[in-house]
Every structure is written in C-alpha cells, then in structure tokens.
C-alpha atoms as a PDB file:
ATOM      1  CA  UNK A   1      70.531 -35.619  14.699  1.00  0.00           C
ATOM      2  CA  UNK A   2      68.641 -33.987  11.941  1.00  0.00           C
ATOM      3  CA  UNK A   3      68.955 -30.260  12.174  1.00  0.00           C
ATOM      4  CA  UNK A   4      68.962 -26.386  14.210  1.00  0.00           C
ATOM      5  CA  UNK A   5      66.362 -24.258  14.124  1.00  0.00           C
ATOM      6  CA  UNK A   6      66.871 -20.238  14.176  1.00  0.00           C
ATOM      7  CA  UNK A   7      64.352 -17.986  16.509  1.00  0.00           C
ATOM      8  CA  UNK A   8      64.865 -13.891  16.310  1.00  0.00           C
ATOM      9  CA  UNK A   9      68.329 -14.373  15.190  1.00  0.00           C
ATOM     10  CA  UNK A  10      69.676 -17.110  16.998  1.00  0.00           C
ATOM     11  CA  UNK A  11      70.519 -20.590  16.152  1.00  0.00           C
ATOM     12  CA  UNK A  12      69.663 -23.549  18.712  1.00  0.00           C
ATOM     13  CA  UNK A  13      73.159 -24.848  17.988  1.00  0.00           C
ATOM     14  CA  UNK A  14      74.437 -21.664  20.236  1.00  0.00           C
ATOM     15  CA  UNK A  15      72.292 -23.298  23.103  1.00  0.00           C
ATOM     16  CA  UNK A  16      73.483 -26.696  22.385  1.00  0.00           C
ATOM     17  CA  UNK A  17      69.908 -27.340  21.376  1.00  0.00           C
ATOM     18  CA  UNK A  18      70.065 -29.702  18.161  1.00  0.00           C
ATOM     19  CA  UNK A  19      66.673 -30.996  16.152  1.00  0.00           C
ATOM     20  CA  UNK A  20      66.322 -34.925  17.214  1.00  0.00           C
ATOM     21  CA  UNK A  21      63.759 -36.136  14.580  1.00  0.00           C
ATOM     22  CA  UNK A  22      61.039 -35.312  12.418  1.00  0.00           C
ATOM     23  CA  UNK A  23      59.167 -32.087  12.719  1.00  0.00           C
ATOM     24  CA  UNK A  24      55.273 -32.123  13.949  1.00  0.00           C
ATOM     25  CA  UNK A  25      53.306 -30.052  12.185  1.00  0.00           C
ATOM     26  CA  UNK A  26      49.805 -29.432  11.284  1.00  0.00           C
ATOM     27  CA  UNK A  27      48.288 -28.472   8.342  1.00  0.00           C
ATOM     28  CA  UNK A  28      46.467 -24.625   9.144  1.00  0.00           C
ATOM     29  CA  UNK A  29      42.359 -24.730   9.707  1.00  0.00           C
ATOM     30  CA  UNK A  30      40.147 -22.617   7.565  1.00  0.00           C
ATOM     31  CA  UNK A  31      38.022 -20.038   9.867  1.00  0.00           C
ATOM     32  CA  UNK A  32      34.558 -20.484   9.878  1.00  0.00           C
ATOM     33  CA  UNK A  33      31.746 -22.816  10.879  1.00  0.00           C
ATOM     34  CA  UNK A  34      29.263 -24.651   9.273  1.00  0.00           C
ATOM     35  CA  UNK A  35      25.355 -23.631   9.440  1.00  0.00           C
ATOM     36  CA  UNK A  36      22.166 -25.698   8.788  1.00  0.00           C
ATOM     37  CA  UNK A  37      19.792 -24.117   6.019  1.00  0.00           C
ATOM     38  CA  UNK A  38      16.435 -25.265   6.589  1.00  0.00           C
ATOM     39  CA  UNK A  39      15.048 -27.895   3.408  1.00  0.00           C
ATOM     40  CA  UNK A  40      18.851 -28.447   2.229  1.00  0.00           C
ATOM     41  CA  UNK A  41      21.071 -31.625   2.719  1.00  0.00           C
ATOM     42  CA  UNK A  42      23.919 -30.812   5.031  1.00  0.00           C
ATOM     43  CA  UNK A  43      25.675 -27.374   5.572  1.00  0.00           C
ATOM     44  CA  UNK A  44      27.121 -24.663   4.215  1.00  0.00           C
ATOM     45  CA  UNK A  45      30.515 -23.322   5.350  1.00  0.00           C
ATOM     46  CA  UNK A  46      30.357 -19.540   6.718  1.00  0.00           C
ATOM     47  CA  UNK A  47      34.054 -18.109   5.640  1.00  0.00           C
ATOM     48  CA  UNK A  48      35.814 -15.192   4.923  1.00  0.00           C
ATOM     49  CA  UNK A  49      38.572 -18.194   3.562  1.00  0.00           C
ATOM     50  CA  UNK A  50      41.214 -17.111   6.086  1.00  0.00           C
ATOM     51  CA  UNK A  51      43.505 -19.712   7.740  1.00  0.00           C
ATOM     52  CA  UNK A  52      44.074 -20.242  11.506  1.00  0.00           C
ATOM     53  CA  UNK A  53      47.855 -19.985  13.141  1.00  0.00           C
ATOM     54  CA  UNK A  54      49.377 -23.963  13.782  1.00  0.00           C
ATOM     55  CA  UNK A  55      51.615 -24.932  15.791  1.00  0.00           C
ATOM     56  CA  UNK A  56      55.010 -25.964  15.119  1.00  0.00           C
ATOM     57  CA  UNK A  57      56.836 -29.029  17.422  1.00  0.00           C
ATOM     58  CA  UNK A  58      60.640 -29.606  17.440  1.00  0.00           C
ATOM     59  CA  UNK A  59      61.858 -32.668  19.452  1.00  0.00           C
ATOM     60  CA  UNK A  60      65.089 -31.316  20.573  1.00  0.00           C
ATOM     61  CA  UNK A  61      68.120 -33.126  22.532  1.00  0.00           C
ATOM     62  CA  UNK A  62      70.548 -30.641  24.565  1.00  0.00           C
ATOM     63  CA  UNK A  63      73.612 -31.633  24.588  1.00  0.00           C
ATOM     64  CA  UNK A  64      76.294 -31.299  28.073  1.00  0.00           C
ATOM     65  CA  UNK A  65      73.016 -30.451  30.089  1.00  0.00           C
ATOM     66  CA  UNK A  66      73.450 -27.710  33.151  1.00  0.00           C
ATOM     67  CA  UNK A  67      70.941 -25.287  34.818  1.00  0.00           C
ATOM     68  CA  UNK A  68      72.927 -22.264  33.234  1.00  0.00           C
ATOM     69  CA  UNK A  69      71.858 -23.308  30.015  1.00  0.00           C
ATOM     70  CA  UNK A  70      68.294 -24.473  30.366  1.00  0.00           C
ATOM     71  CA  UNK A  71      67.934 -20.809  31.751  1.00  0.00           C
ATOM     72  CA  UNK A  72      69.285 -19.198  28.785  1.00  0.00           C
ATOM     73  CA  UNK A  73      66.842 -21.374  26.566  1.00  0.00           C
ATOM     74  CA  UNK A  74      64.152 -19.682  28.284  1.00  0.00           C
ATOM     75  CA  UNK A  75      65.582 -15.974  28.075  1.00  0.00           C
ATOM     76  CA  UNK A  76      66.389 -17.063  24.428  1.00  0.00           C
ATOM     77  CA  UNK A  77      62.573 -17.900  23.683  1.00  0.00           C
ATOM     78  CA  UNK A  78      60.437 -16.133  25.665  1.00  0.00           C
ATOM     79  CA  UNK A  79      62.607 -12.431  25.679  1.00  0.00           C
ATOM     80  CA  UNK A  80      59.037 -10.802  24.523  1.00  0.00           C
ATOM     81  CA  UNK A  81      55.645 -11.322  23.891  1.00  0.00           C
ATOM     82  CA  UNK A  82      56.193 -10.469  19.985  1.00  0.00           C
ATOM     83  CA  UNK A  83      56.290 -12.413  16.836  1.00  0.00           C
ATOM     84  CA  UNK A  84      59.365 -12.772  15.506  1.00  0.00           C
ATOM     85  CA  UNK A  85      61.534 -14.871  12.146  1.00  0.00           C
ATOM     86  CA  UNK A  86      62.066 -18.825  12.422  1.00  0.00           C
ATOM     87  CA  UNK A  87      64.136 -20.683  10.111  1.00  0.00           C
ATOM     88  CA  UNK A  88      64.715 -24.440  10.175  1.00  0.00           C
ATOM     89  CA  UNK A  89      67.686 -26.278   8.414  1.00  0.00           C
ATOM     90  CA  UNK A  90      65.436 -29.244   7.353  1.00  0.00           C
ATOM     91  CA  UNK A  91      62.958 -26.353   5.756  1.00  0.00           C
ATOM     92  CA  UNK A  92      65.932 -23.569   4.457  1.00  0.00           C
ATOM     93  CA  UNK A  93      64.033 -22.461   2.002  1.00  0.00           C
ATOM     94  CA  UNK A  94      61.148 -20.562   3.808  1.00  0.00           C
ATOM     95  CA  UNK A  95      60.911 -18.117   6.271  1.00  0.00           C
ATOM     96  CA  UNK A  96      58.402 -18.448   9.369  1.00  0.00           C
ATOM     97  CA  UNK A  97      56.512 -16.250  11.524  1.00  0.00           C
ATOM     98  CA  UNK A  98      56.610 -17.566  14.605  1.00  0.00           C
ATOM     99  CA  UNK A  99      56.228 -16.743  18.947  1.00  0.00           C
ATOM    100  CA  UNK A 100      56.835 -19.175  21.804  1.00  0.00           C
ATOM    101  CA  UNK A 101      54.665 -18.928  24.785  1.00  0.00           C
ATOM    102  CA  UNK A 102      54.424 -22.550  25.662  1.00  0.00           C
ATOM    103  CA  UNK A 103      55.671 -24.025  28.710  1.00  0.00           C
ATOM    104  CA  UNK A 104      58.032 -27.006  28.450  1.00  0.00           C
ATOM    105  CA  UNK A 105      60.070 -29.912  30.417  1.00  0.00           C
ATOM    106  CA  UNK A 106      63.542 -30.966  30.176  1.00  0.00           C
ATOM    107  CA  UNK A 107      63.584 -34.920  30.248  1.00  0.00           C
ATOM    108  CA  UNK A 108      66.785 -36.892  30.779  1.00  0.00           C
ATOM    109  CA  UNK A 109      67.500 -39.449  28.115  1.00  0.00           C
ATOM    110  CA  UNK A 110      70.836 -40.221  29.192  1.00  0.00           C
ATOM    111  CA  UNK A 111      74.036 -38.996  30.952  1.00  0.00           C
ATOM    112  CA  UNK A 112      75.072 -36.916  27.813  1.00  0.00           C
ATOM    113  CA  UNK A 113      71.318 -35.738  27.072  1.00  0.00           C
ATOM    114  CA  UNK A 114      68.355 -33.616  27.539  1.00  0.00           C
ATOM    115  CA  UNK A 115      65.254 -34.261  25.748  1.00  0.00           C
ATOM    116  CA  UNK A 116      62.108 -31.536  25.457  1.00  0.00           C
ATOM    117  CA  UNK A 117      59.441 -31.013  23.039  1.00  0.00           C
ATOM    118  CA  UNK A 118      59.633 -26.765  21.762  1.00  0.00           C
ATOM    119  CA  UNK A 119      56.167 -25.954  20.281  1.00  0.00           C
ATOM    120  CA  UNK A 120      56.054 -22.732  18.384  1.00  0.00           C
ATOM    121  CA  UNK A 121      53.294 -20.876  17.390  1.00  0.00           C
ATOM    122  CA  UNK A 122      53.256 -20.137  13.822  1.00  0.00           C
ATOM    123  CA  UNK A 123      51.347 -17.938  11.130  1.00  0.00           C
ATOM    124  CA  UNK A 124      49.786 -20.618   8.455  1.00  0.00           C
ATOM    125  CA  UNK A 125      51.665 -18.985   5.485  1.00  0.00           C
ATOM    126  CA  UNK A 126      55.309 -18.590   5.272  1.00  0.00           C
ATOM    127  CA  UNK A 127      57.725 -16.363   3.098  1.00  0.00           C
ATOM    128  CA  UNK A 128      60.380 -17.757   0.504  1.00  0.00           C
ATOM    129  CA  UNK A 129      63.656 -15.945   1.503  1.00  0.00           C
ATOM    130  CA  UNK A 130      63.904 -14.955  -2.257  1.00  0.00           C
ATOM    131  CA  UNK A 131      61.202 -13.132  -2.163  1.00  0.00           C
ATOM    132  CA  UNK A 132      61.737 -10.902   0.815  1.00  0.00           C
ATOM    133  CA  UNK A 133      64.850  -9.140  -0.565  1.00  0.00           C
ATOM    134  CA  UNK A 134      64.537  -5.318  -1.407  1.00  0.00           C
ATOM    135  CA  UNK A 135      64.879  -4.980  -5.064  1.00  0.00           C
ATOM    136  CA  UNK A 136      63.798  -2.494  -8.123  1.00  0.00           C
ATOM    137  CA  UNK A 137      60.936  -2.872  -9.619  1.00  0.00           C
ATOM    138  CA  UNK A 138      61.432  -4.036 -13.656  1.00  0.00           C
ATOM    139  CA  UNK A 139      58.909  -3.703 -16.347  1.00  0.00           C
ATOM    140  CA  UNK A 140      57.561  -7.297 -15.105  1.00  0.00           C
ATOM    141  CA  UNK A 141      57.335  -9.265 -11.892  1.00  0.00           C
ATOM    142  CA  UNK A 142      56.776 -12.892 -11.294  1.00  0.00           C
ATOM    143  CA  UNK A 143      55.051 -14.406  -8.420  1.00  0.00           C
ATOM    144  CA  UNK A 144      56.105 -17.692  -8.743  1.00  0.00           C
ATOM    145  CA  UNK A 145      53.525 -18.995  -5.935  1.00  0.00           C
ATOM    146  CA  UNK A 146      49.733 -20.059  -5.863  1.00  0.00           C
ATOM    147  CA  UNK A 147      48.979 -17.402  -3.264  1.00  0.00           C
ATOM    148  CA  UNK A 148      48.709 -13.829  -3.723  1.00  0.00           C
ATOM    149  CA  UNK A 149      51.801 -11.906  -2.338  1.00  0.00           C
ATOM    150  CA  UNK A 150      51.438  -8.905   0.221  1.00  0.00           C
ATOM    151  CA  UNK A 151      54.127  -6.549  -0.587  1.00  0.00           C
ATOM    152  CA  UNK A 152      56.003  -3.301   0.980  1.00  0.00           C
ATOM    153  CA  UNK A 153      56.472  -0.640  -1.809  1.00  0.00           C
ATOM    154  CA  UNK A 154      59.117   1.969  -1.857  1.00  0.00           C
ATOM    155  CA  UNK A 155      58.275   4.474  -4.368  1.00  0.00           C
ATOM    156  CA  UNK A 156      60.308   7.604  -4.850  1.00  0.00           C
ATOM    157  CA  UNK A 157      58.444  10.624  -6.755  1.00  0.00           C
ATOM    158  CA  UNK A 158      56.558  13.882  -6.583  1.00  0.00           C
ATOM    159  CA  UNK A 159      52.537  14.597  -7.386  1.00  0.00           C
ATOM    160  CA  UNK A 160      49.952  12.380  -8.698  1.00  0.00           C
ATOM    161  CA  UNK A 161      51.696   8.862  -9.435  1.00  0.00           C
ATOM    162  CA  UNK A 162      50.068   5.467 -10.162  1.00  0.00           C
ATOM    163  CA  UNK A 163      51.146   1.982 -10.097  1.00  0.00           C
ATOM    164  CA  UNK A 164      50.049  -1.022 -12.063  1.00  0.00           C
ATOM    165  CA  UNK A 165      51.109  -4.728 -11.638  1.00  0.00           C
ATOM    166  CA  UNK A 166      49.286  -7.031 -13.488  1.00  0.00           C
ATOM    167  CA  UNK A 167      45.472  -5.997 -12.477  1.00  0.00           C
ATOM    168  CA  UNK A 168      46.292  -4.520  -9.236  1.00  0.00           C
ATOM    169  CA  UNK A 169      46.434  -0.292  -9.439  1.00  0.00           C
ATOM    170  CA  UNK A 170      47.732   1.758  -6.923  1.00  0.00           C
ATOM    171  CA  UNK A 171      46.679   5.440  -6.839  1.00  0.00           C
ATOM    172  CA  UNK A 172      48.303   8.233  -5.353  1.00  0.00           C
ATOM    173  CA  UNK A 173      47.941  12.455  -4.672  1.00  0.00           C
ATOM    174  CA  UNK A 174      49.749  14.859  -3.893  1.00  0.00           C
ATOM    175  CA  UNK A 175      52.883  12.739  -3.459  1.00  0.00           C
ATOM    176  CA  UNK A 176      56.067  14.947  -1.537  1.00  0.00           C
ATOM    177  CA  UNK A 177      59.089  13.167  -2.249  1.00  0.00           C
ATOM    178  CA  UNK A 178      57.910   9.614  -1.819  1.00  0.00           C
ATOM    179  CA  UNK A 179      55.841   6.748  -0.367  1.00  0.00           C
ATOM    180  CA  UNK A 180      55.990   3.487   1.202  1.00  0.00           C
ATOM    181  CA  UNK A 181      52.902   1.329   0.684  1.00  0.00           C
ATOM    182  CA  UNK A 182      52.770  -2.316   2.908  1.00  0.00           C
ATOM    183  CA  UNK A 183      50.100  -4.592   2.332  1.00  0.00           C
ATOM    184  CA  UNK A 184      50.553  -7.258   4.823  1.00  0.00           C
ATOM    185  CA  UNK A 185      51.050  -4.537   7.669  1.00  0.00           C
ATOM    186  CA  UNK A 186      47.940  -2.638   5.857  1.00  0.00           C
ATOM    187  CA  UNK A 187      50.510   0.484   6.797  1.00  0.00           C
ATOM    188  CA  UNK A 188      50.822   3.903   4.702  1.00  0.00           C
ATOM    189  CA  UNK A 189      53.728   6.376   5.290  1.00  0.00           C
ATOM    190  CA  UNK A 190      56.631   8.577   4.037  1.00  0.00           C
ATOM    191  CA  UNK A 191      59.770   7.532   3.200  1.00  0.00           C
ATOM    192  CA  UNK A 192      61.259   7.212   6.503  1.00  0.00           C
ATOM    193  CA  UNK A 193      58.154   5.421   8.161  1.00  0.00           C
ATOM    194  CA  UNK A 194      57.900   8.324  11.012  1.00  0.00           C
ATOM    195  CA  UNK A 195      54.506   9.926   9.032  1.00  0.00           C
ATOM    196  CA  UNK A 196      51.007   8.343   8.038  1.00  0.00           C
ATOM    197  CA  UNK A 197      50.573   8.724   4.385  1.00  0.00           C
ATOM    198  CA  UNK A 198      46.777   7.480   3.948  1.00  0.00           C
ATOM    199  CA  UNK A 199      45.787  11.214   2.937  1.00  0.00           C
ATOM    200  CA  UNK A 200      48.052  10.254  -0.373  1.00  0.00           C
ATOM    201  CA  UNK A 201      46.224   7.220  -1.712  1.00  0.00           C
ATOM    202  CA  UNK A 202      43.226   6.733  -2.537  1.00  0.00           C
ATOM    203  CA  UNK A 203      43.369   2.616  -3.428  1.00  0.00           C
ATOM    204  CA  UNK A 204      41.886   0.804  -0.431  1.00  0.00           C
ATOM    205  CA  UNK A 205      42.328  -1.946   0.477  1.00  0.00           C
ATOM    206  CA  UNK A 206      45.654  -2.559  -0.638  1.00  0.00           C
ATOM    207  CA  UNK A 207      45.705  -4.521  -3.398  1.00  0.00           C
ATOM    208  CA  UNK A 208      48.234  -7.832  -3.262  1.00  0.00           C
ATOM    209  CA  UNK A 209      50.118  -9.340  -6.679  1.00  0.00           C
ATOM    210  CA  UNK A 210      48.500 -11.859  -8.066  1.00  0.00           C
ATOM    211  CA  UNK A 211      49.747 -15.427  -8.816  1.00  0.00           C
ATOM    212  CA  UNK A 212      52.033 -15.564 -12.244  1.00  0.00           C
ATOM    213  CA  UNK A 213      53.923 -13.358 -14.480  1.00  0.00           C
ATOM    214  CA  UNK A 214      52.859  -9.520 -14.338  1.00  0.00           C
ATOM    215  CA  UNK A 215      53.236  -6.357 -16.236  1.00  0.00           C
ATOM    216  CA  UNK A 216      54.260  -3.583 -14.774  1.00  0.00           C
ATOM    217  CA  UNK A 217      53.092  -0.077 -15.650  1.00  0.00           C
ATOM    218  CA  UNK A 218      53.575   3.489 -14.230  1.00  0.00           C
ATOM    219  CA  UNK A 219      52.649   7.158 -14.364  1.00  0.00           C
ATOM    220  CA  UNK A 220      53.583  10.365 -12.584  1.00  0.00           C
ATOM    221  CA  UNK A 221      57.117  12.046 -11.692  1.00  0.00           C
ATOM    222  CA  UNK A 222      58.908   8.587 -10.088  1.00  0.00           C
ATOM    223  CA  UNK A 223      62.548   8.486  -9.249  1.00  0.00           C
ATOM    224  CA  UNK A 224      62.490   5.184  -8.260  1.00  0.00           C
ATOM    225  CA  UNK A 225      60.558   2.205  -6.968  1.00  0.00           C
ATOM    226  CA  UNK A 226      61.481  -0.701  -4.972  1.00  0.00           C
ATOM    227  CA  UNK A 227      59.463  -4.077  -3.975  1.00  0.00           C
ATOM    228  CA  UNK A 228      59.911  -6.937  -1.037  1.00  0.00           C
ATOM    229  CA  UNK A 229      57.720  -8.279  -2.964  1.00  0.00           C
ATOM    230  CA  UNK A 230      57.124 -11.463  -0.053  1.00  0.00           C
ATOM    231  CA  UNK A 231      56.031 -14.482  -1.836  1.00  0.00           C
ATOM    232  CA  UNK A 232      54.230 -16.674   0.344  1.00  0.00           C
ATOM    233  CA  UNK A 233      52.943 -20.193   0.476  1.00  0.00           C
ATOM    234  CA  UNK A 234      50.671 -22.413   3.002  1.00  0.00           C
ATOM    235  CA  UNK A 235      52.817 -23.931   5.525  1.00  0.00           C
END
C-alpha cells in the first residue's frame, strides 16, 4: 500500500479506503486553438495562456468490504456539488482543489479486498501549505514559485492607504476601519466579509505577487496588514 488521500476534511483511512499504487495524472492543457493564417507555414495558437482542470486517478483497495461502507464512500464524496481541499500522503506538500462527480465500481480482488478507480477533478495549479497560512506582512515577501501568487489581503486602517509589493500597487479611498482584498476570488469587502468594498479601490484587476523576492512599501493610516499569500505551482 502506498498512501491515504484527504477530501473536505476526511482521510480515506476513516473509510478503510487506502492508495494501492501509483497516482494517474495528467499534465493540465493550455486553452485555446490553433488558426490557419493565409500565406504562413502552420498555425498560430489563439490563447489567453490559461490552463484547463485534469483529472486526478487514485487506485484504491478497501479493506473488510460491506455495503455500509461503500455507502458512506459515496456520502463522503459526493455530499455537494462544490469544490473543496485534497491532500495526498505521497504529495504532502501541496494542497489541491479538487470535486468528485464521477461514477465508480467496486471490483473484488480477493476475500479481504475491494478494488475501484476514484477520479477527481482537479484545478491545474495547486497551493503549497506554507503558503496559505495567515501571517503579517514584513518589509519583504518571497514568492518562492515560478507562478504568480493570488493572495487574500487583510489590511487594517482608516482613509486613503496604498500598498506596494514588488511592482504590484494597490490603491485605496476612503478606507473605514479596514479592507480585505482576494485576488484569486477577484472579491472586495470589509473586514468581516458581510459588505462589498469595490467603491474603496480603485486598482483593477487585482494585481497578483510576482515570482521572487519583493519589497514591500506602504502609505496611509494602517494598523495592520496580513497576507495568505497562496503560492502556487502547476500540478
């Protein structure tokens, strides 16, 4: 046996589920197509450069197999139609977004065993777990991948404030009490998520942190500011 995998919380181990061999996975497509220009060789790719979701196979054995618990593998992975955090031990450094809507077949393999095949649906980036813990923001950030970062921004201040990391600059008005900026989510609001806050920045799109070692500068009446800053690689 090689491993567990966790899915919104839970560990296949609970299920008896355990990881039988290597992982399938497939490297993430890049959207677009390719288009004939009349009196050139070949084609050129139309692209905005944005990847395609994979999917994600685990070849699991169940161990003691019974109806009860093939039924609580299914209310385990299909409880909602939402994306949700997957973990594996063979890959314990990353985080993944993942859903399962896939149907799937319990084969027997021997007195002892169940074998299936779990496909996953996954984003084609996933987070380092060190980068999606809440901390202050310093005088300098790294981003220690090759991929620009998408980060939630907890900033705690008054009036007209600004932000600089490296050569991304975030602008804001008319600031009452604070602000929480998330680029991946593209979401603006107060400090307890509840209220829009677009009407207090005027930076669009929101800018993401750049590969490498950053600066960071700031103006305005700030209390404090906090970063998840969510490094990210290609799966």
């Amino acid at each position: 046996m090689i491993g567990y995998f966790e899915y919104k919380g839970q560990k296949s181990t609970e299920f008896d589920l355990m990881i039988s061999e290597d992982i399938s996975f497939t490297s993430p497509q890049i959207k677009g197509e390719f288009v004939p220009i009349d009196g050139m060789d070949g084609e050129i790719l139309m692209s905005d450069g944005k990847l395609k979701n994979v999917p994600k196979k685990f070849y699991v054995l169940m161990d003691n197999y019974s109806q009860e618990k093939i039924t609580r593998v299914s209310n385990w992975l299909k409880q909602d139609a939402h994306w949700g955090q997957l973990t594996t031990s063979i890959d314990p450094n990353y985080i993944y977004q993942a859903i399962f809507i896939d149907e799937y077949d319990f084969e027997s393999t021997s007195e002892e065993y169940e074998k299936a095949i779990l496909t996953f649906v996954c984003k084609p980036y996933k987070f380092l777990k060190t980068g999606l813990a809440e901390s202050i923001l310093g005088s300098t950030i790294s981003n220690p991948t090759k991929r620009q970062a998408r980060p939630k921004i907890i900033i705690k201040g008054t009036g007209n404030i600004t932000l600089k990391i490296g050569s991304s600059l975030w602008e804001f008005k008319n600031v009452d009490g604070g602000i929480v900026i998330d680029t991946l989510l593209d979401v603006v609001t107060n400090l307890t998520g509840g209220v829009s806050a677009w009407d207090k920045i005027t930076t669009y799109p929101l800018p993401p942190i750049q590969p490498g070692t950053h600066a960071v500068t700031k103006t305005g009446t700030i209390t404090e500011i906090k970063i998840i800053p969510r490094w990210e690689v290609i799966v």
